[in-house]
C-alpha atoms as a PDB file:
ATOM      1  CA  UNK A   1     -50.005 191.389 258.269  1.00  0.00           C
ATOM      2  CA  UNK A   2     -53.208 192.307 259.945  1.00  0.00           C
ATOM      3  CA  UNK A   3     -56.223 190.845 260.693  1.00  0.00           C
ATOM      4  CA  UNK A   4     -57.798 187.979 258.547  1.00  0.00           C
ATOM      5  CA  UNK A   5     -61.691 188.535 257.815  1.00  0.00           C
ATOM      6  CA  UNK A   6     -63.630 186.052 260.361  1.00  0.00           C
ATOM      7  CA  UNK A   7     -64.553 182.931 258.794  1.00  0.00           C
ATOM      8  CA  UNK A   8     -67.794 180.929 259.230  1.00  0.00           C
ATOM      9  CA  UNK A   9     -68.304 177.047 258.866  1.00  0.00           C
ATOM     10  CA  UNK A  10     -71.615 175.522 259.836  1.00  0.00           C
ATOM     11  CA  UNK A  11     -71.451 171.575 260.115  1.00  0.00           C
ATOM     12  CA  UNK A  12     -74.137 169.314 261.178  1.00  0.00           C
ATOM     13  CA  UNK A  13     -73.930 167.001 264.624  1.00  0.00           C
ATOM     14  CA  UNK A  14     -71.969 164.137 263.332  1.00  0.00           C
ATOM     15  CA  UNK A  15     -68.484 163.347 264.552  1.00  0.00           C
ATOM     16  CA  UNK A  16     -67.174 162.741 260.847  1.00  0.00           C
ATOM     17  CA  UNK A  17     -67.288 166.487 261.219  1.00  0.00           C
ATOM     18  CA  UNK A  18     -64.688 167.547 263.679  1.00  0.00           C
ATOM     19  CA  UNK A  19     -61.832 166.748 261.608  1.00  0.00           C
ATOM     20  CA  UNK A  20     -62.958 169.535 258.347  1.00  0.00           C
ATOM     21  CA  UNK A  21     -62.999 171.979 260.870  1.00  0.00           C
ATOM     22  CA  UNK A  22     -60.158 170.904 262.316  1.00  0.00           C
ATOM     23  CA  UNK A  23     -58.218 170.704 258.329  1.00  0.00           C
ATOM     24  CA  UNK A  24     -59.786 174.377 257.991  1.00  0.00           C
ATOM     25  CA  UNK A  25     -58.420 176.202 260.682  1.00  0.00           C
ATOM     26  CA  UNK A  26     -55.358 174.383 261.371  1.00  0.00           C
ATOM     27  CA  UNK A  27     -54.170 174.982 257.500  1.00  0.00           C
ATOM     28  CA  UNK A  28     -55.035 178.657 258.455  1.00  0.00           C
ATOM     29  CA  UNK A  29     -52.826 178.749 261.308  1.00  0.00           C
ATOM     30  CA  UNK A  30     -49.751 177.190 259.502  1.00  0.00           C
ATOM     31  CA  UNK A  31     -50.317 180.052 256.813  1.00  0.00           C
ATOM     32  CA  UNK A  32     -50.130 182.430 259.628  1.00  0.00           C
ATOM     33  CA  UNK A  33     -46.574 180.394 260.745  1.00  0.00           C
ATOM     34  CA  UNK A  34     -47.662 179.251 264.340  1.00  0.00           C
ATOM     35  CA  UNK A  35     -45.552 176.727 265.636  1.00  0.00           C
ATOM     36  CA  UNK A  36     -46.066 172.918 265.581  1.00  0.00           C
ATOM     37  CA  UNK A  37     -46.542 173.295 269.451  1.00  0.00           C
ATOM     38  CA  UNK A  38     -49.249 176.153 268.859  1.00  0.00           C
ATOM     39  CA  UNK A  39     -50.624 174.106 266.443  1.00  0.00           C
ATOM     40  CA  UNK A  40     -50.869 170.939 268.668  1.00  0.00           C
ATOM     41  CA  UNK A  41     -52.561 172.833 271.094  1.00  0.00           C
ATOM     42  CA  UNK A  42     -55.139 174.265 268.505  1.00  0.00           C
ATOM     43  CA  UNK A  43     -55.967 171.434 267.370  1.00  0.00           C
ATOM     44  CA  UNK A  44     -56.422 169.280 270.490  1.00  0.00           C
ATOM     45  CA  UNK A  45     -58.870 172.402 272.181  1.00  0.00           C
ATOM     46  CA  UNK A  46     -60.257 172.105 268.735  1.00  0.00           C
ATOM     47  CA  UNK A  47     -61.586 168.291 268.750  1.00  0.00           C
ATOM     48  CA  UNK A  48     -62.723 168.302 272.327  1.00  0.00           C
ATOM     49  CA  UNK A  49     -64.895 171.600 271.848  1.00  0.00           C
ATOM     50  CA  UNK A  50     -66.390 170.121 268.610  1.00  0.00           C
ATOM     51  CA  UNK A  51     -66.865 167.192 270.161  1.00  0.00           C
ATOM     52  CA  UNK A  52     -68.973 168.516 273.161  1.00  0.00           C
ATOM     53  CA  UNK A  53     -70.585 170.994 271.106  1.00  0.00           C
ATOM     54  CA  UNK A  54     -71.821 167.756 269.097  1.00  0.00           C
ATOM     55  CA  UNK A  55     -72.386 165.019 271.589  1.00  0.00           C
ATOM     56  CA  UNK A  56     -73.281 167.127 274.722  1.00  0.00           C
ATOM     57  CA  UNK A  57     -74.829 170.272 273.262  1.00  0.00           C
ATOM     58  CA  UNK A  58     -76.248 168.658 270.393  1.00  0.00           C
ATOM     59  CA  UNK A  59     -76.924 165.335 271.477  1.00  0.00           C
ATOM     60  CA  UNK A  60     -75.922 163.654 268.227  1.00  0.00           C
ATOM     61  CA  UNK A  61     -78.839 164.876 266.244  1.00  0.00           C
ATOM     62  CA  UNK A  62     -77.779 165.748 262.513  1.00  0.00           C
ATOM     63  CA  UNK A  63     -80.818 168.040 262.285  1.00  0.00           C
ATOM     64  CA  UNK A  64     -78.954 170.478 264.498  1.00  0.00           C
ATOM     65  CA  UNK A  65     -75.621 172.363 263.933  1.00  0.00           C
ATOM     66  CA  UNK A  66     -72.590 173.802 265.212  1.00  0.00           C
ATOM     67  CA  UNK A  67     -71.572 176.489 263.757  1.00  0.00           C
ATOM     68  CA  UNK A  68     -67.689 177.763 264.509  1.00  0.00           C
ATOM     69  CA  UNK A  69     -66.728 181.404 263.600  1.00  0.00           C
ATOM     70  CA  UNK A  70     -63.026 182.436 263.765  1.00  0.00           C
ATOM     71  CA  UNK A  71     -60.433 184.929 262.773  1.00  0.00           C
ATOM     72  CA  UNK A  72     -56.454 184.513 262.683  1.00  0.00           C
ATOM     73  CA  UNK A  73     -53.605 186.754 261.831  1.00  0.00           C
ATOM     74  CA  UNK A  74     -49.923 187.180 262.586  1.00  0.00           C
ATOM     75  CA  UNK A  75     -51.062 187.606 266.967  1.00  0.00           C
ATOM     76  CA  UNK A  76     -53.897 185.362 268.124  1.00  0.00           C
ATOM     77  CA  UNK A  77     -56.034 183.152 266.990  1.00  0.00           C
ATOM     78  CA  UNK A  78     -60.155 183.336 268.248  1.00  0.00           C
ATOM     79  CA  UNK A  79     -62.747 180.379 267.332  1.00  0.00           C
ATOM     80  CA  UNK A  80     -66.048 180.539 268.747  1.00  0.00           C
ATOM     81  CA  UNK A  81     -68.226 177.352 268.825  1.00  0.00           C
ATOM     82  CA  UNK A  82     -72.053 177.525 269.234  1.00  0.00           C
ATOM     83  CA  UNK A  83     -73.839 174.531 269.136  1.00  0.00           C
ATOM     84  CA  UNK A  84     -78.287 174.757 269.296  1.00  0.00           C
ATOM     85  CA  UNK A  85     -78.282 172.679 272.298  1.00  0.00           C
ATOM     86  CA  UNK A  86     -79.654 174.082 276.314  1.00  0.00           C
ATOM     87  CA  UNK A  87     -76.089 175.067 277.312  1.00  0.00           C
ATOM     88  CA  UNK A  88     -74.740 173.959 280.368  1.00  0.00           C
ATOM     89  CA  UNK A  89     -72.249 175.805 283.052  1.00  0.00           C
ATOM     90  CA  UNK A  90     -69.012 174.904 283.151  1.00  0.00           C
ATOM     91  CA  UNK A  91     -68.610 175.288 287.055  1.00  0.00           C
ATOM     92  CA  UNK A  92     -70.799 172.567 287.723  1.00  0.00           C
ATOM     93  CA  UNK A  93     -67.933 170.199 286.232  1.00  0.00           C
ATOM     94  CA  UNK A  94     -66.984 168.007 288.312  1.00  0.00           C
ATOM     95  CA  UNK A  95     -63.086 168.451 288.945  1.00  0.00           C
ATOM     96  CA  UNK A  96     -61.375 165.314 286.887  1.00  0.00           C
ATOM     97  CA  UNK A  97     -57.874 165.563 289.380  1.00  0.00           C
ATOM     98  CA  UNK A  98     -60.446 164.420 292.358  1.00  0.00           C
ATOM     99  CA  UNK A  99     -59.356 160.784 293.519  1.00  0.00           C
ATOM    100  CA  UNK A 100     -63.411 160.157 292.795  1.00  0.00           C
ATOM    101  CA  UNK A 101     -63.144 161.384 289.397  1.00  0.00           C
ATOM    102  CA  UNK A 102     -59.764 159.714 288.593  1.00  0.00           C
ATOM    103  CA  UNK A 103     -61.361 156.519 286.895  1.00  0.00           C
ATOM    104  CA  UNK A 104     -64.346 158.463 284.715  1.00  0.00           C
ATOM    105  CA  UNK A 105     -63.893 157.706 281.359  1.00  0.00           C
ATOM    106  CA  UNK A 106     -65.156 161.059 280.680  1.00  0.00           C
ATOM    107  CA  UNK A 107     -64.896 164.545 282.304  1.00  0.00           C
ATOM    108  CA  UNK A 108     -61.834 165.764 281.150  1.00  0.00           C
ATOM    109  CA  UNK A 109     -62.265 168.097 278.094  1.00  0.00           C
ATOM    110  CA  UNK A 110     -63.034 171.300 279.654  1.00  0.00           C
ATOM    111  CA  UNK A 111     -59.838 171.222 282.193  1.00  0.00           C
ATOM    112  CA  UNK A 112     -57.559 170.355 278.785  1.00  0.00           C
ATOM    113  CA  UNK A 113     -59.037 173.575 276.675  1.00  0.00           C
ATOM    114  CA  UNK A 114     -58.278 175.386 279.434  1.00  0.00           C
ATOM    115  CA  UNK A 115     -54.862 174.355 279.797  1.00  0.00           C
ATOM    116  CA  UNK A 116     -54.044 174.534 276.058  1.00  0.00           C
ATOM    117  CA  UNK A 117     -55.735 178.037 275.000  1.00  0.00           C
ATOM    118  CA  UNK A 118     -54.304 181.252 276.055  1.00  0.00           C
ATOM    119  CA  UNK A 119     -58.101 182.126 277.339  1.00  0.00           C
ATOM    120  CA  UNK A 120     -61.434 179.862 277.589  1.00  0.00           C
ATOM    121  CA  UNK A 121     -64.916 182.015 278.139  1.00  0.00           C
ATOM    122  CA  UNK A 122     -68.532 180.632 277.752  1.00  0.00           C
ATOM    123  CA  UNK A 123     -71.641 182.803 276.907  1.00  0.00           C
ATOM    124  CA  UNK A 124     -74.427 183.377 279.840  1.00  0.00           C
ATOM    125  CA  UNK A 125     -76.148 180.177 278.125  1.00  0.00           C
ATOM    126  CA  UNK A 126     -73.229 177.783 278.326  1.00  0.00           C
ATOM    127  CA  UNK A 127     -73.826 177.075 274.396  1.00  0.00           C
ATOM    128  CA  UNK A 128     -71.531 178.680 272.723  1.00  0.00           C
ATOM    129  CA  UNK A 129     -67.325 179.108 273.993  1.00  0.00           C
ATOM    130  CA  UNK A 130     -64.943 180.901 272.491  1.00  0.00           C
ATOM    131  CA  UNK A 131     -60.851 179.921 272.940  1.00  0.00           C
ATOM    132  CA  UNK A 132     -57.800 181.925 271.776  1.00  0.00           C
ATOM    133  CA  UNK A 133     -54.476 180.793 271.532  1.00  0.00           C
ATOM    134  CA  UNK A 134     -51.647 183.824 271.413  1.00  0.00           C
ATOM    135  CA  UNK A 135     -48.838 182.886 269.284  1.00  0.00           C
ATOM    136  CA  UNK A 136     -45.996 183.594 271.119  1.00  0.00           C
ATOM    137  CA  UNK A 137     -47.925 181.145 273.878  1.00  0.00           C
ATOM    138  CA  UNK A 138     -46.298 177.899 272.500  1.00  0.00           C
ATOM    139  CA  UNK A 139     -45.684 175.042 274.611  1.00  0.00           C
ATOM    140  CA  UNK A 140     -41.937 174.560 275.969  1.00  0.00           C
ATOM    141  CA  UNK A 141     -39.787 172.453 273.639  1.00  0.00           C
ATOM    142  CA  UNK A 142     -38.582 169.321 274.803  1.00  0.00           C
ATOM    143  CA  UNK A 143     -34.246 170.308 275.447  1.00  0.00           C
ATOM    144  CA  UNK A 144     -32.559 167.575 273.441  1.00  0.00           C
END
């Protein structure tokens, strides 16, 4: 099949927002037949990166956007998310599985992206990450 052309949505800071970028490229990936597990774990990575890019990188202000960029074919799928914000560096996250982190409402995004995407990276800035899920790297199926 090859290689879609990438694909560019810019959206401002508001929450409302995650899910049309969500519709977007999840509808692309079911075109492209990944699996409901594949697609699960898309769209999960999906609404926590958003969601930082908005409320950590962006601080909630509309004036500012996050702009996603991401290509998809029959292989892999790549979405990069830059928001306009300072950036930050992922390594200073404190580790959620810590008994002291256990009760934080917050704190766990990061360590679930990683653990759904085939690959996680970050630009020298922290601002902008870019995930890709394989296809063939579904999630077991449940034996019934």
């Amino acid at each position: 099949m090859g290689e879609s052309p990438q694909k560019t949505m810019v959206i401002p800071s508001r929450l409302a927002e995650v899910a049309t970028v969500q519709n977007a490229i999840l509808s692309d990936a079911k075109d492209q037949g990944y699996t409901k597990e594949a697609i699960f774990a898309i769209q999960l990575a999906l609404d926590e990166a958003v969601t930082n890019a908005i409320r950590h990188g962006n601080k909630l202000d509309d004036t500012k956007n996050v702009t996603v960029q991401y290509t998809i074919d029959d292989q892999r799928i790549s979405i990069t998310i830059c928001d306009e914000g300072e950036g930050f560096d992922p390594y200073e996250i404190p580790d959620p599985t810590l008994d002291e982190n256990l009760t934080c409402p917050s704190g766990r995004g990061v360590m679930l992206i990683q653990a759904y995407m085939t690959s996680v990276s970050y630009n020298d800035k922290g601002n902008c990450l870019t995930l890709v899920k394989n296809k063939e790297c579904a999630l077991p199926k449940n034996s019934e």
